[in-house]
Protein backbone atom coordinates (compact mmCIF):
# COMPACT_ATOMS: atom_id res chain seq x y z
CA UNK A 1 161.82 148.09 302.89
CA UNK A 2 163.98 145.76 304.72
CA UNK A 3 167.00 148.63 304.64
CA UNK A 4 164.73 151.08 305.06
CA UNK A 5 163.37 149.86 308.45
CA UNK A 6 166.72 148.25 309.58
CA UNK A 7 167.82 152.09 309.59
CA UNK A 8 164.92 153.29 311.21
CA UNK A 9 165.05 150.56 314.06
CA UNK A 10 168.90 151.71 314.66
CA UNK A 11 168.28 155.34 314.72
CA UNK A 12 165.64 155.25 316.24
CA UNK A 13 167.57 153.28 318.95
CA UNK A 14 169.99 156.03 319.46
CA UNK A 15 172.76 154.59 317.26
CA UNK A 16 174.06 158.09 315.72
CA UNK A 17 172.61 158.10 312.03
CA UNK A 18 176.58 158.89 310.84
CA UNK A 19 177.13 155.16 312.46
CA UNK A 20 174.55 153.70 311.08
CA UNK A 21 175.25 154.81 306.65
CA UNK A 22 178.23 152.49 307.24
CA UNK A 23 177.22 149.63 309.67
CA UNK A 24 174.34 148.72 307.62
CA UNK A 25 175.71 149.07 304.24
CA UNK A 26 177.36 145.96 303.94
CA UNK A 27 174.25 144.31 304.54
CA UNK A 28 172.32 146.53 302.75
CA UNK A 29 174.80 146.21 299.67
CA UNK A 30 174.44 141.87 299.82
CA UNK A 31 170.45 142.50 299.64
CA UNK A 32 170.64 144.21 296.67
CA UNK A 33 172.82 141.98 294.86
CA UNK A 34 170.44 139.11 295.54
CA UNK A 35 167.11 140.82 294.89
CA UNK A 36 169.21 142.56 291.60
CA UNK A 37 168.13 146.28 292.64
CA UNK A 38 170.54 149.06 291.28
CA UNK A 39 172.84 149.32 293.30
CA UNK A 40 172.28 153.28 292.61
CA UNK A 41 169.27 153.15 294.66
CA UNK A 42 171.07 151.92 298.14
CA UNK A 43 172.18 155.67 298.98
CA UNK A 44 168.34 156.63 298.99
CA UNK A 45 167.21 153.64 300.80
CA UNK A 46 169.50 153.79 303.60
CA UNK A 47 169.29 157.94 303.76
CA UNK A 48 165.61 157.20 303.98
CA UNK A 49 165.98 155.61 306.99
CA UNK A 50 168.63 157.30 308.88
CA UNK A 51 167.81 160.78 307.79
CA UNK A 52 164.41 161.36 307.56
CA UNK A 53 161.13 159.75 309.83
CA UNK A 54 163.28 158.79 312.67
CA UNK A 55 165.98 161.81 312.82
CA UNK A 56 163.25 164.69 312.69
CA UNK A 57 159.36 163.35 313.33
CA UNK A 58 158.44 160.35 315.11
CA UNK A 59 157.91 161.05 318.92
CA UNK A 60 160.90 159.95 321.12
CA UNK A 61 163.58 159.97 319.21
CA UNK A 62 167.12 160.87 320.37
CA UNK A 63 168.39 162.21 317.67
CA UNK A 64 170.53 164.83 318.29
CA UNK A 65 168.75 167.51 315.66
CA UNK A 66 165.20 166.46 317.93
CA UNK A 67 167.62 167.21 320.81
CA UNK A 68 168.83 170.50 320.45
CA UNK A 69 166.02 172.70 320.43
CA UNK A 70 165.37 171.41 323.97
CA UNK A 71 166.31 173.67 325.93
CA UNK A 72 164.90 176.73 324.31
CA UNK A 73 161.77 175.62 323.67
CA UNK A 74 161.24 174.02 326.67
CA UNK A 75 159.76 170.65 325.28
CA UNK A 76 160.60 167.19 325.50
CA UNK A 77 161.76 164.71 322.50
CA UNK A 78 157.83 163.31 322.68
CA UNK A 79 156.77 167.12 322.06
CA UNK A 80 153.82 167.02 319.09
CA UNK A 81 153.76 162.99 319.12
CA UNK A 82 150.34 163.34 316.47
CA UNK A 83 151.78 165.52 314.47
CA UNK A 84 155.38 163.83 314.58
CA UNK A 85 153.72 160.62 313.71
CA UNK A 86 151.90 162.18 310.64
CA UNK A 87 154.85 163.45 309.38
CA UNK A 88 156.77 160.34 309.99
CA UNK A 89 154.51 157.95 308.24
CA UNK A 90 154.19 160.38 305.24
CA UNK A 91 158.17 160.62 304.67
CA UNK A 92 158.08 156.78 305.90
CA UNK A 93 155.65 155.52 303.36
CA UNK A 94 156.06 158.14 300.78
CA UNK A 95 159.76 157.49 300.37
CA UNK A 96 159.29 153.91 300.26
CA UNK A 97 156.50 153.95 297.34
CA UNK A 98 159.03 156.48 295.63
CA UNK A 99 161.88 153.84 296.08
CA UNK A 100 159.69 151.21 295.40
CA UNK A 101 158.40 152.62 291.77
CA UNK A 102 162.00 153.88 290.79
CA UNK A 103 162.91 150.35 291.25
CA UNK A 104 160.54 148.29 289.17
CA UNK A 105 160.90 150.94 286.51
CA UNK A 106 164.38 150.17 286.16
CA UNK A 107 163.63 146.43 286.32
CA UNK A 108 160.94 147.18 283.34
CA UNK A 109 164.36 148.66 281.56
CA UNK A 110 166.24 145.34 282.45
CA UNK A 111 168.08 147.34 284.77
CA UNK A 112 169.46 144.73 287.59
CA UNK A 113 172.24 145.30 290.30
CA UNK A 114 175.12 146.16 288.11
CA UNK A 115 178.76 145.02 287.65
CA UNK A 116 180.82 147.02 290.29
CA UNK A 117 183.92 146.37 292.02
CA UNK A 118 184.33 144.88 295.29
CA UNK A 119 185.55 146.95 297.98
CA UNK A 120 185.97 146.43 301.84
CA UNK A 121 182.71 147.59 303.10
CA UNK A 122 181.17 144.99 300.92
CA UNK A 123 182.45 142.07 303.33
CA UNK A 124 180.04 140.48 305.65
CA UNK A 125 179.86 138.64 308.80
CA UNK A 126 181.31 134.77 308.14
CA UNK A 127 178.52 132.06 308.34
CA UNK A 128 179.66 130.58 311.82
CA UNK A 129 179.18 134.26 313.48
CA UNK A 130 177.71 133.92 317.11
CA UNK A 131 174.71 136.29 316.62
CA UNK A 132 172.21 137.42 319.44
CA UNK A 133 168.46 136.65 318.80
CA UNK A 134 165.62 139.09 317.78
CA UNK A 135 164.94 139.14 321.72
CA UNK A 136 168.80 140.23 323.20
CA UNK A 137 169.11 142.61 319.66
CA UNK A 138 165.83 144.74 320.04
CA UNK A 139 166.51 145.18 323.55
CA UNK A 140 168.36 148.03 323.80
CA UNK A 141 166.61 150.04 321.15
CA UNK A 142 163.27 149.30 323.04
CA UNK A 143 164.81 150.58 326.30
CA UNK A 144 166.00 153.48 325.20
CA UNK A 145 162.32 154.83 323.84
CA UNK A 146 160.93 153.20 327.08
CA UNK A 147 163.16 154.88 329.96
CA UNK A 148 162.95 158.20 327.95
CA UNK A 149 159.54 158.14 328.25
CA UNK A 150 159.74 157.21 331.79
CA UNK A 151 162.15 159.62 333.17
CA UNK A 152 160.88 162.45 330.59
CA UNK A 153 156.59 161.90 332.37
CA UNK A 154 157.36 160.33 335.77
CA UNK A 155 160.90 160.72 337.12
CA UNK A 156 162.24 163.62 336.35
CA UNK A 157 159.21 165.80 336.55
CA UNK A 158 159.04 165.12 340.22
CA UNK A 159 162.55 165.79 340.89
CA UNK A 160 163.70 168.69 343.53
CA UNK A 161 165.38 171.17 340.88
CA UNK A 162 165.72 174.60 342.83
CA UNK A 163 169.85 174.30 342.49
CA UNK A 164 169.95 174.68 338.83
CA UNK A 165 168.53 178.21 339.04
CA UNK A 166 172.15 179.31 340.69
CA UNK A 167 174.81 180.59 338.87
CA UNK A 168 176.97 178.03 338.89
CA UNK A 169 174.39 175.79 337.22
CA UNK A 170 173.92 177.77 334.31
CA UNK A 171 170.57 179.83 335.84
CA UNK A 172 168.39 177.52 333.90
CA UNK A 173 165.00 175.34 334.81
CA UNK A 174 163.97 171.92 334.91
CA UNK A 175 162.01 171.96 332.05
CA UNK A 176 164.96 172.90 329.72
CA UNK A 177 167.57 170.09 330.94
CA UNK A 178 164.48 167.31 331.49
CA UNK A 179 165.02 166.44 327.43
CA UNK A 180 168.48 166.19 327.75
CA UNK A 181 168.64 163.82 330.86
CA UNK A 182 166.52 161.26 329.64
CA UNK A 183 168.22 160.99 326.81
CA UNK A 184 171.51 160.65 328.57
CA UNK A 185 170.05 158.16 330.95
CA UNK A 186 168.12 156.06 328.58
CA UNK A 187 171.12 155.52 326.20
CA UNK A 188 173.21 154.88 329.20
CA UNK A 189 171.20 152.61 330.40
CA UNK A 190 170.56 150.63 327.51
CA UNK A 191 174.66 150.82 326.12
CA UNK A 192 174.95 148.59 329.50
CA UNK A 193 171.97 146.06 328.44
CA UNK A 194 173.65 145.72 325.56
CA UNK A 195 177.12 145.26 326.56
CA UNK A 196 175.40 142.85 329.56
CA UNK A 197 173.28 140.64 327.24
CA UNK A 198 176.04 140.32 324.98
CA UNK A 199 178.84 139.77 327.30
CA UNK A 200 180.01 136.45 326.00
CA UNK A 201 179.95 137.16 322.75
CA UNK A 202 182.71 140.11 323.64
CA UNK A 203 186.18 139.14 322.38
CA UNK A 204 187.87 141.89 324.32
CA UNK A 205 184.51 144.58 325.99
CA UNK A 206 187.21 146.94 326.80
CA UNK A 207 188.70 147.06 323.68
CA UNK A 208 184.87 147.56 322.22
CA UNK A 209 183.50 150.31 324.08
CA UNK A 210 186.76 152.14 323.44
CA UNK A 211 186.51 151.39 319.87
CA UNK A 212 182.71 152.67 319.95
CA UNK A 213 184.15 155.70 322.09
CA UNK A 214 186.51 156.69 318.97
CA UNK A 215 183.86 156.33 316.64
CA UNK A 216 181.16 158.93 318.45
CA UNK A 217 184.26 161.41 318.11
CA UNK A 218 183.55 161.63 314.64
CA UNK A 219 179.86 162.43 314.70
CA UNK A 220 180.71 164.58 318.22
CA UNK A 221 182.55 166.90 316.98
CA UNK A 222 180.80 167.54 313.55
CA UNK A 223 178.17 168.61 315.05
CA UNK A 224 179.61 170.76 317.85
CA UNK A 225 181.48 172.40 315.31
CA UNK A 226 178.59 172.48 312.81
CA UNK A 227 176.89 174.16 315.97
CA UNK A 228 179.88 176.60 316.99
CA UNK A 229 180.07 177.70 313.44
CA UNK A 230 176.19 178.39 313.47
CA UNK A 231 176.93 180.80 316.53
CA UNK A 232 179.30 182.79 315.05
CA UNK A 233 177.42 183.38 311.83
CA UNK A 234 174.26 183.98 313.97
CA UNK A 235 176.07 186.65 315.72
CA UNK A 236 176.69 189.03 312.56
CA UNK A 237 174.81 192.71 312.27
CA UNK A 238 174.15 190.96 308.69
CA UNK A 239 172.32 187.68 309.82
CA UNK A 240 169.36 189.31 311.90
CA UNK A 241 168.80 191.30 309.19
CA UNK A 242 168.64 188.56 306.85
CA UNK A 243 166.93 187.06 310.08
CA UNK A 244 163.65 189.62 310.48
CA UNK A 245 163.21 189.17 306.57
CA UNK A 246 162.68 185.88 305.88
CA UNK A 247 160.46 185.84 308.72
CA UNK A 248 158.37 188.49 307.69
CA UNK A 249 157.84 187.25 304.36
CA UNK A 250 154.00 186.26 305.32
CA UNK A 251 152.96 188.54 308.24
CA UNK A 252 149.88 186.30 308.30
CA UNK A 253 151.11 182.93 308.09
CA UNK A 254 153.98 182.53 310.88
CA UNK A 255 153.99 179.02 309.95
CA UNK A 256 154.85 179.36 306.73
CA UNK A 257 157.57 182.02 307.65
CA UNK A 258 159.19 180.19 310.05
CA UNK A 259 159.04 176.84 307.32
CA UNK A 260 161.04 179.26 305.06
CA UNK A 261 163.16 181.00 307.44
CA UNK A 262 164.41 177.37 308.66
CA UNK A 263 165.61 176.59 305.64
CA UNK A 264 167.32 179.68 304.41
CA UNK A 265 168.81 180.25 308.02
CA UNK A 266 170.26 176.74 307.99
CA UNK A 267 171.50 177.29 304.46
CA UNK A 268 173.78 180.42 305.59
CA UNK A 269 174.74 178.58 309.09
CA UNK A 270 176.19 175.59 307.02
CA UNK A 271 173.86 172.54 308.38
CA UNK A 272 170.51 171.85 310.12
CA UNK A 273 172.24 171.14 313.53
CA UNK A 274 173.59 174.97 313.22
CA UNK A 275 170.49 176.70 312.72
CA UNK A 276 168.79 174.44 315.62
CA UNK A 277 169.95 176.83 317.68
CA UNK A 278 168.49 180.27 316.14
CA UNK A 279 165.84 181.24 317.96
């Protein structure tokens, strides 16, 4: 559980969930060893809370798959927040009972942590490490829910928008960039709480931010070309065909058809982030 919600927290934060597999395995790894849980079971625990509750259902989250179908549905990242929550809880506290059961089983085998090499991600932060408290590290991650909320009901709703329905703007609305913006703004705005309430702990804060520059390359340009890729497939005679079947497969249940198509869409795009973008 700890893993599991150290994830969450982080993702649900902002921090992209690519960042967060390898800052928290260390950690993640050293709990293990001293509670003696397979060490087999650390992939599921830590995709359980990067990839699943926090990435897709619960209301307000910034990550980038909630992100993307923004703009052509019009919504918000709080869009469905009951049935968002649902969902979250049931993949929050289904996955952890699952985790939970797979673990004492293999403790009722004698099963225990394992003998594995050491490697470099298993090192951990030295004992005399100047560490924020609870208050300075939850910070950020509260701001950013609280400002998206913010700018997504009260600032940005009231804004004077008329300019981006020229041209040169991209002929789109308010309602389709309003997502987007807070998002910007509330990570923004809570990268420079961090970097402020931290300051003295900073060995070098240039040196930092450029390092966490590099690093949101990585996760950048997967998905852009995840996304680009998606476009191109998307554009083929033979994907709307493939397209108007699977979504026809129950003429009375458009739920269900669209559940399916989803899944067999993103399948042929080459990633979730790709078929985002079908509409």
């Amino acid at each position: 559980m700890a893993v599991v919600l150290a994830c969450g927290v982080l993702t649900y934060g902002g921090v992209s969930l690519f960042v967060v597999a390898f800052a928290i395995y260390p950690i993640a790894n050293a709990l293990f060893r001293r509670s003696d849980i397979p060490k087999r079971l650390l992939p599921a625990a830590i995709a359980l809370g990067s990839f699943t509750f926090t990435m897709t259902a619960f209301p307000g989250t910034p990550a980038i798959q909630n992100a993307i179908p923004i703009p052509f549905f019009g919504t918000n990242v709080f869009a469905a927040p009951f049935l968002g929550t649902l969902a979250g809880l049931i993949m929050l506290i289904g996955g952890t009972l699952w985790l939970d059961r797979r673990a004492a089983a293999a403790a009722g085998r004698g099963e225990g942590y394992g003998v594995h090499a050491a490697t470099a991600a298993d090192s951990t932060l030295p004992e005399d490490a100047d560490l924020p408290g609870f208050a300075s590290a939850i910070t950020p991650v509260v701001m950013v829910i609280a400002l998206n909320a913010v700018f997504t009901y009260l600032v940005i709703p009231n804004m004077s928008a008329e300019y981006l329905a020229e041209p040169v703007y991209g002929e789109t609305t308010l309602a389709k960039v309003a997502g987007i913006w807070a998002i910007i703004i509330s990570l923004t705005a809570a990268i420079v709480a961090a970097v402020a309430l931290n300051w003295r702990r900073f060995v070098a804060v240039k040196e930092t931010i450029n390092s966490g520059t590099m690093g949101s390359l990585l996760p950048i340009f997967n998905t852009a070309s995840e996304v680009g890729y998606g476009a191109v497939i998307a554009s083929l005679p033979a994907f709307a065909f493939v397209r108007d079947a699977v979504l026809g497969l129950f003429p009375s249940n458009p739920v269900a058809s669209l559940a399916v198509a989803v899944n067999v869409l993103a399948g042929i795009t080459g990633s979730a982030s790709g078929g985002c973008r079908l509409r």
